[in-house]
Protein backbone atom coordinates (compact mmCIF):
# COMPACT_ATOMS: atom_id res chain seq x y z
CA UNK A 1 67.54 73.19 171.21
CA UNK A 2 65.30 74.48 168.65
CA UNK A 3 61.13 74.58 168.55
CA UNK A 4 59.47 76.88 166.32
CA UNK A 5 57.72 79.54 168.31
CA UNK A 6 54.78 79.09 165.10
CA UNK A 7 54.19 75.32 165.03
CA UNK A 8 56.12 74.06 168.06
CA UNK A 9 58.15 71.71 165.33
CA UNK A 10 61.84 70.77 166.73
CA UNK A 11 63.44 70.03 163.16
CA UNK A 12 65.01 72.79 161.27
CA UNK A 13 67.84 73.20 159.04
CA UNK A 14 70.54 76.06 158.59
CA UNK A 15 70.09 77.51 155.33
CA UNK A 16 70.33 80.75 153.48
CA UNK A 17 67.69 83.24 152.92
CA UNK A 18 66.70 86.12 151.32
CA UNK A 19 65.06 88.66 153.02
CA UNK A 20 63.03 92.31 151.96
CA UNK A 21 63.35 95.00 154.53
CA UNK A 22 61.56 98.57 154.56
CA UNK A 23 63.93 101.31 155.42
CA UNK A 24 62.81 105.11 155.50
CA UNK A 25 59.87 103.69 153.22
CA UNK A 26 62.30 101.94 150.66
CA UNK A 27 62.47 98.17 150.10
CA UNK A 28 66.24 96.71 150.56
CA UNK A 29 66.64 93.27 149.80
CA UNK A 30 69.57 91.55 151.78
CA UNK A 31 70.83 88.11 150.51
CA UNK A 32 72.28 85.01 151.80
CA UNK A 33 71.51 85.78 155.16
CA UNK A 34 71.81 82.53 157.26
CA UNK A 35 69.22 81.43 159.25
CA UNK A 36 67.15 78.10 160.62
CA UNK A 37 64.29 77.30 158.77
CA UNK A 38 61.50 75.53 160.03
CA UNK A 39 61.24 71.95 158.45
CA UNK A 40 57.42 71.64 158.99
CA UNK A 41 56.46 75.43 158.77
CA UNK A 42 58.93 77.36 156.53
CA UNK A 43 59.61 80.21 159.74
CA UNK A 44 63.00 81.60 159.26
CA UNK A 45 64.77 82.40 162.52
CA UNK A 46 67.64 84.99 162.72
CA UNK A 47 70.31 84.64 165.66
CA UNK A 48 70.76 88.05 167.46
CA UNK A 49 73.77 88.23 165.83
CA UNK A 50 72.87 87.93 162.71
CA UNK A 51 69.49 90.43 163.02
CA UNK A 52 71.84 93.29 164.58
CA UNK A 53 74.67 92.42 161.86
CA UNK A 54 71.55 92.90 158.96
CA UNK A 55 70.43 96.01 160.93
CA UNK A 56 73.80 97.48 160.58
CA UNK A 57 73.97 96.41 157.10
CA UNK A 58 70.99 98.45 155.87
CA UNK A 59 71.45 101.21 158.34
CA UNK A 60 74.33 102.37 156.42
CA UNK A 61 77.42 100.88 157.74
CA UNK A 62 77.53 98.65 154.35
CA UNK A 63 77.53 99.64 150.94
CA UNK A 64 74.91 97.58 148.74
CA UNK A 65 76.55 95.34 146.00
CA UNK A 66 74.32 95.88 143.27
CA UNK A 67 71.02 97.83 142.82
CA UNK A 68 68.27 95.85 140.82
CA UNK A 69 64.57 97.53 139.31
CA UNK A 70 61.16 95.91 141.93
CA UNK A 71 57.96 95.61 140.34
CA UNK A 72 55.19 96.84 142.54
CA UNK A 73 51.51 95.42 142.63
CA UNK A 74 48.80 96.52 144.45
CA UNK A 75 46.21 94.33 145.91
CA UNK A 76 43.22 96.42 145.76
């Protein structure tokens, strides 16, 4: 049964996400990622399958299938 570890909610739906990792200093962005998401909150939990499957992923054992420009700010 689900209960979100941030506002103790028990509704959440499966959905999928987008998520920004940093690798060796580099932002990788890894889409459609599924996930529950907090109905009252917005948290996004990964199973442990899915966060070792994403680890994998960006730790080389998956090509990227596209490559896209980021803006960067600064809040200063």
């Amino acid at each position: 049964m689900f209960e979100c570890h941030v506002c103790g909610s028990k509704n959440a739906k499966k959905k999928l996400v987008k998520e920004v990792f940093t690798v060796n200093n580099k932002p990788v962005l890894v889409e459609d990622i599924p996930a529950l998401v907090c109905e009252r909150c917005g948290e996004v939990i990964f199973s442990r399958e899915t966060t070792e499957k994403v680890r994998k992923m960006v730790h080389g054992e998956a090509k990227p299938v596209r490559s896209i420009s980021l803006d960067v700010f600064e809040y200063a």
